[in-house]
C-alpha atoms as a PDB file:
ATOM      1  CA  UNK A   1       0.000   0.000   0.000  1.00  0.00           C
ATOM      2  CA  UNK A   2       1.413   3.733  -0.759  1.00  0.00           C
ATOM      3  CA  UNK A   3       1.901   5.417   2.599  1.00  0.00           C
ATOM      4  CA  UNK A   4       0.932   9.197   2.835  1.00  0.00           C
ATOM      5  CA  UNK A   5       4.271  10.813   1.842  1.00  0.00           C
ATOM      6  CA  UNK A   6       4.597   8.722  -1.402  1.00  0.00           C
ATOM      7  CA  UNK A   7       1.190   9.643  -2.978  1.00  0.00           C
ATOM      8  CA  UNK A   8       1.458  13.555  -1.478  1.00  0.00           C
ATOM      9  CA  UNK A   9       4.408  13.533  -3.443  1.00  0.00           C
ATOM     10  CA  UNK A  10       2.037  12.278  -6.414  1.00  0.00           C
ATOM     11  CA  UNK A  11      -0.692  14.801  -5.551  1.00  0.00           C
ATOM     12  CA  UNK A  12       1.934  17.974  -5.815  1.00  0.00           C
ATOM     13  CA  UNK A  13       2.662  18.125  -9.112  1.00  0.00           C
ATOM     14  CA  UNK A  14      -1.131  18.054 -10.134  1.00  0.00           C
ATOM     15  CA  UNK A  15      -4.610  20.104  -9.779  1.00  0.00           C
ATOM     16  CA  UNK A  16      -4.616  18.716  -6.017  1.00  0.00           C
ATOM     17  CA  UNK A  17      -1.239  20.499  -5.096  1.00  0.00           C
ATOM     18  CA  UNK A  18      -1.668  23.487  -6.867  1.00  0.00           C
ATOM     19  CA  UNK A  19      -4.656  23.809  -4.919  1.00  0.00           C
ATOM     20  CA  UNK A  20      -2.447  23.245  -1.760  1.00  0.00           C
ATOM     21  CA  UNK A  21      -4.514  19.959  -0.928  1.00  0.00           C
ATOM     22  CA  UNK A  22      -2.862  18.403   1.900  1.00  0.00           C
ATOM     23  CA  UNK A  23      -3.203  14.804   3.004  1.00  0.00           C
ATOM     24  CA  UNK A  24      -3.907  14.026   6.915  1.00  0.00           C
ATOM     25  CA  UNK A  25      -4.967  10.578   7.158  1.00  0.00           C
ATOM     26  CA  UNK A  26      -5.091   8.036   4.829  1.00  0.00           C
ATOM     27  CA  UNK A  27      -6.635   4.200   5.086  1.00  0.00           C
ATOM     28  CA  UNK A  28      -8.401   2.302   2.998  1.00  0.00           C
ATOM     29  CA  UNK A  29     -11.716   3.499   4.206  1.00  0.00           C
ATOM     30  CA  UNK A  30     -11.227   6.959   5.278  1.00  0.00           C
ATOM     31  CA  UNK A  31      -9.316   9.521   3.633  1.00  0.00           C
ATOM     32  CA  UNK A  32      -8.475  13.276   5.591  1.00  0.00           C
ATOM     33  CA  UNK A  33      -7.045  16.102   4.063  1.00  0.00           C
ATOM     34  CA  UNK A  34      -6.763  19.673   4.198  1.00  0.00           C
ATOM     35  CA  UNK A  35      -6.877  23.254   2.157  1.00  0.00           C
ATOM     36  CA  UNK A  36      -5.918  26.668   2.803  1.00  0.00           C
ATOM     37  CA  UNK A  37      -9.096  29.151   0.876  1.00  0.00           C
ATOM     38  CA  UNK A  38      -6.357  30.967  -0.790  1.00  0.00           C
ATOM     39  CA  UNK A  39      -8.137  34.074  -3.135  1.00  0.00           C
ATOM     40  CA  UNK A  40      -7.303  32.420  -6.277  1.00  0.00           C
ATOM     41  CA  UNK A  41      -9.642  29.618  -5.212  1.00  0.00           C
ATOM     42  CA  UNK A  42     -12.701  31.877  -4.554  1.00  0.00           C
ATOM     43  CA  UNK A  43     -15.260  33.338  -5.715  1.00  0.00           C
ATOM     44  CA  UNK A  44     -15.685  37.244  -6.105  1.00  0.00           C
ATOM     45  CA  UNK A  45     -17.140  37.247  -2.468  1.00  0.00           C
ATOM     46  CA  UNK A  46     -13.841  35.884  -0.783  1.00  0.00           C
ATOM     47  CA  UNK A  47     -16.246  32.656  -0.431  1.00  0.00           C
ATOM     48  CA  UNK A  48     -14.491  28.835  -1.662  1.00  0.00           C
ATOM     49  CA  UNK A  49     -15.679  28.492  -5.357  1.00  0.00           C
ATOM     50  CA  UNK A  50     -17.847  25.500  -5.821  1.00  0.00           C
ATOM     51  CA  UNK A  51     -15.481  24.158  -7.955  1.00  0.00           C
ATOM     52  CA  UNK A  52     -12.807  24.191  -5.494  1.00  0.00           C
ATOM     53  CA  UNK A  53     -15.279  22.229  -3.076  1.00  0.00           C
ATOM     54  CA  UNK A  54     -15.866  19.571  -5.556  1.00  0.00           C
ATOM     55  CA  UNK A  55     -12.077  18.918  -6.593  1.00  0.00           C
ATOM     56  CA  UNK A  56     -10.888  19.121  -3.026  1.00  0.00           C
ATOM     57  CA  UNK A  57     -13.408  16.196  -2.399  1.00  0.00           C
ATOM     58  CA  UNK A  58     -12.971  14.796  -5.724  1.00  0.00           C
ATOM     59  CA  UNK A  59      -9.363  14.202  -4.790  1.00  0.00           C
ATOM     60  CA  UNK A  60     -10.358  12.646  -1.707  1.00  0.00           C
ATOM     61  CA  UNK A  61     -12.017   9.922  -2.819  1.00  0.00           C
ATOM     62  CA  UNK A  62      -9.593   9.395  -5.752  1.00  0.00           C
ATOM     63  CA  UNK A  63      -6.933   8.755  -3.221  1.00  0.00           C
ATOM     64  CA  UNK A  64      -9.092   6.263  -1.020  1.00  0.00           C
ATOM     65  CA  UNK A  65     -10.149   4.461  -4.532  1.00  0.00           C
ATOM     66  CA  UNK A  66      -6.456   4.333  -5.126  1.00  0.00           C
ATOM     67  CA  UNK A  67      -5.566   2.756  -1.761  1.00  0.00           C
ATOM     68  CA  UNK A  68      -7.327  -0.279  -2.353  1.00  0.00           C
ATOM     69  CA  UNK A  69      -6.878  -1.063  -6.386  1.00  0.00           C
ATOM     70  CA  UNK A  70      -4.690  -4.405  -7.410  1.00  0.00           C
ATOM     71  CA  UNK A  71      -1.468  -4.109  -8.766  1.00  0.00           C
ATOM     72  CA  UNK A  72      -1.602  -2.354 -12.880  1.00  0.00           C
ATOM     73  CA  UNK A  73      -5.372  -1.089 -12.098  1.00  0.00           C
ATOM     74  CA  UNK A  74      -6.161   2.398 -12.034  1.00  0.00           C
ATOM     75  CA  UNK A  75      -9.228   4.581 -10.668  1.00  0.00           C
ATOM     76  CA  UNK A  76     -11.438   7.767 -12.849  1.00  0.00           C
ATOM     77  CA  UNK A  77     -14.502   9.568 -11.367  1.00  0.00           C
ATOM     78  CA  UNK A  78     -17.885   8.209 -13.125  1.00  0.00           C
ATOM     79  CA  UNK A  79     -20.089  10.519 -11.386  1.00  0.00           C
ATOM     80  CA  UNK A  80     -20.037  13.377  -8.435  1.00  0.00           C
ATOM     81  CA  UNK A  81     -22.951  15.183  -6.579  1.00  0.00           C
ATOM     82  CA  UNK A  82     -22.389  17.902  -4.296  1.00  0.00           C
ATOM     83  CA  UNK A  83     -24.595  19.822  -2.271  1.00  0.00           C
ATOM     84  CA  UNK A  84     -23.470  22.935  -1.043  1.00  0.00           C
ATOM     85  CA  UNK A  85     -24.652  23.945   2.761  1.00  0.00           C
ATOM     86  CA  UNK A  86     -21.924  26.608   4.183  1.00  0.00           C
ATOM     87  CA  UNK A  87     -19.569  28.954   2.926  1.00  0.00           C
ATOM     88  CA  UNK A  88     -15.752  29.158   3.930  1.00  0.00           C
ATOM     89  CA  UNK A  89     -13.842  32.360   4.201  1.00  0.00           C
ATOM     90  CA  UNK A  90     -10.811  33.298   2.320  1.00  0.00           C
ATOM     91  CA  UNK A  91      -7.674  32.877   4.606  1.00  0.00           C
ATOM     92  CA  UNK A  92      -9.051  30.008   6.316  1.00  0.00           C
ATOM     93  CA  UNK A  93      -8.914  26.231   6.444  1.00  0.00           C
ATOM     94  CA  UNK A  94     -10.938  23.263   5.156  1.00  0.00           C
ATOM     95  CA  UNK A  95     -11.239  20.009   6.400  1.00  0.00           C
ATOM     96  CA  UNK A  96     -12.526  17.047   4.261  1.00  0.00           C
ATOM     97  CA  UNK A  97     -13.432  13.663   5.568  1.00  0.00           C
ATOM     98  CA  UNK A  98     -13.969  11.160   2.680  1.00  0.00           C
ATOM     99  CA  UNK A  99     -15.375   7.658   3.990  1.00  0.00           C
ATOM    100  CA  UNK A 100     -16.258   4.477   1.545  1.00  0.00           C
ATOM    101  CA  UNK A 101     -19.765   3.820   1.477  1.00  0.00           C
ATOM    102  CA  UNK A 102     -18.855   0.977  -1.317  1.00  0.00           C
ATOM    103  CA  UNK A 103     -15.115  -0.974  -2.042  1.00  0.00           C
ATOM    104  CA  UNK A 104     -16.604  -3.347  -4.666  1.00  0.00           C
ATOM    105  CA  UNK A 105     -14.415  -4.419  -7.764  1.00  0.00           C
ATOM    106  CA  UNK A 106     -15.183  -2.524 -10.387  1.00  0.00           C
ATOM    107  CA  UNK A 107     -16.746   0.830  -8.351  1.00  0.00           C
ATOM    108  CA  UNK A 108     -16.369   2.258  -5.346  1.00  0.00           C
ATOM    109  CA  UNK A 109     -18.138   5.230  -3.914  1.00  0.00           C
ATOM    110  CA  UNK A 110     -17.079   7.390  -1.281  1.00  0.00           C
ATOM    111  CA  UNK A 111     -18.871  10.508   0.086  1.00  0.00           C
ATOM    112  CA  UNK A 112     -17.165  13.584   1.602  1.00  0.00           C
ATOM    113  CA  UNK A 113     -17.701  15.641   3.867  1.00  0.00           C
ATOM    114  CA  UNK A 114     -15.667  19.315   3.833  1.00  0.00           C
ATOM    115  CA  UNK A 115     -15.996  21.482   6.895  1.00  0.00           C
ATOM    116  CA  UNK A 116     -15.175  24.890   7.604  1.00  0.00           C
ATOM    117  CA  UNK A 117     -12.507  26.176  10.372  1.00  0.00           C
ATOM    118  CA  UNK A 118     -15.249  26.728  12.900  1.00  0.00           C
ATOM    119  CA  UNK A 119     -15.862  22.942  11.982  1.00  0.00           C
ATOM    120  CA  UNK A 120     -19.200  23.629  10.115  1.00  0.00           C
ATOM    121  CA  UNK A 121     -20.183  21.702   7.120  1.00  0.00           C
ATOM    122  CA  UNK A 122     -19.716  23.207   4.246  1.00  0.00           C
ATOM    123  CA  UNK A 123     -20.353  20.627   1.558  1.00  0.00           C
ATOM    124  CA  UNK A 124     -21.681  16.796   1.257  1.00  0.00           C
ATOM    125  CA  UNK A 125     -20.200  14.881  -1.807  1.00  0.00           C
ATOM    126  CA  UNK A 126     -20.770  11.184  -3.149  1.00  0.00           C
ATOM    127  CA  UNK A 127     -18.311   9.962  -6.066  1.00  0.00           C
ATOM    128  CA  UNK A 128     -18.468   6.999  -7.850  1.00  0.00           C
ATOM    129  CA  UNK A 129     -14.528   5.747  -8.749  1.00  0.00           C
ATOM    130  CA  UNK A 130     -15.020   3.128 -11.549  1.00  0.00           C
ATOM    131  CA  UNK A 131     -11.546   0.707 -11.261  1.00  0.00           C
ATOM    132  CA  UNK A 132     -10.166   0.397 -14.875  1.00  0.00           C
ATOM    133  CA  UNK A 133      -8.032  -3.096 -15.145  1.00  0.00           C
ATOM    134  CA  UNK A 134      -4.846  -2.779 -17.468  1.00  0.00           C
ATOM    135  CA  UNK A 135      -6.029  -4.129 -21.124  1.00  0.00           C
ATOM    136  CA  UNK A 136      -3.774  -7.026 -22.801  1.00  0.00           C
ATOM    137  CA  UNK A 137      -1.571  -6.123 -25.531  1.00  0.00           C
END
């Protein structure tokens, strides 16, 4: 299994650490991370964009997926839903929480949870990973 070091070090060149996603916790079931709300990740109002939500959880659950494929598989989002509940401020930190509600083997689907810095929630989403198996030559 990749230990949390190894697949930061993945994450940093990509969206994930340009967005200054950084991983907590990571397990096959549960997945923590966390984001500065820098301004270039907001909207107008000094608010997190919704977009920034969704790939902060997105990534998330792409790392969990990842922590339990076989050996030459690989992971891709199918399908995300995210409902939007609170607001965080520019300057501060979020927290997401992703947990697997399903490890089968060909999906999984994890839902996160992304909280603000006085710990409110912020955002609910569910992904569906589908696991892609390397194709013969």
């Amino acid at each position: 299994m990749l230990d949390l070091s190894t697949l930061q070090r993945l994450l940093d060149p990509l969206l994930p650490g340009l967005m200054g996603v950084r991983l907590l916790e990571i397990a096959p079931e549960r997945v923590r991370a966390e984001m500065t709300v820098r301004p270039d990740l907001c909207t107008a109002g000094g608010r997190l964009h919704g977009g920034s939500f969704m790939a902060f959880a997105d990534t998330l659950g792409a790392v969990g997926t990842v922590l339990n494929l076989k050996a030459g598989q690989s992971t891709t989002t199918t399908d995300s839903s995210t409902k939007f509940i609170a607001g965080a401020a520019v300057d501060t930190v979020v927290t997401g929480e992703a947990v697997a509600l399903h490890r089968g083997r060909s999906t999984q689907v994890w839902q996160t949870t992304v909280t603000n810095a006085d710990g409110k929630l912020c955002a609910v989403v569910t992904q569906t990973q589908l696991i892609l198996s390397p194709q013969p030559a």
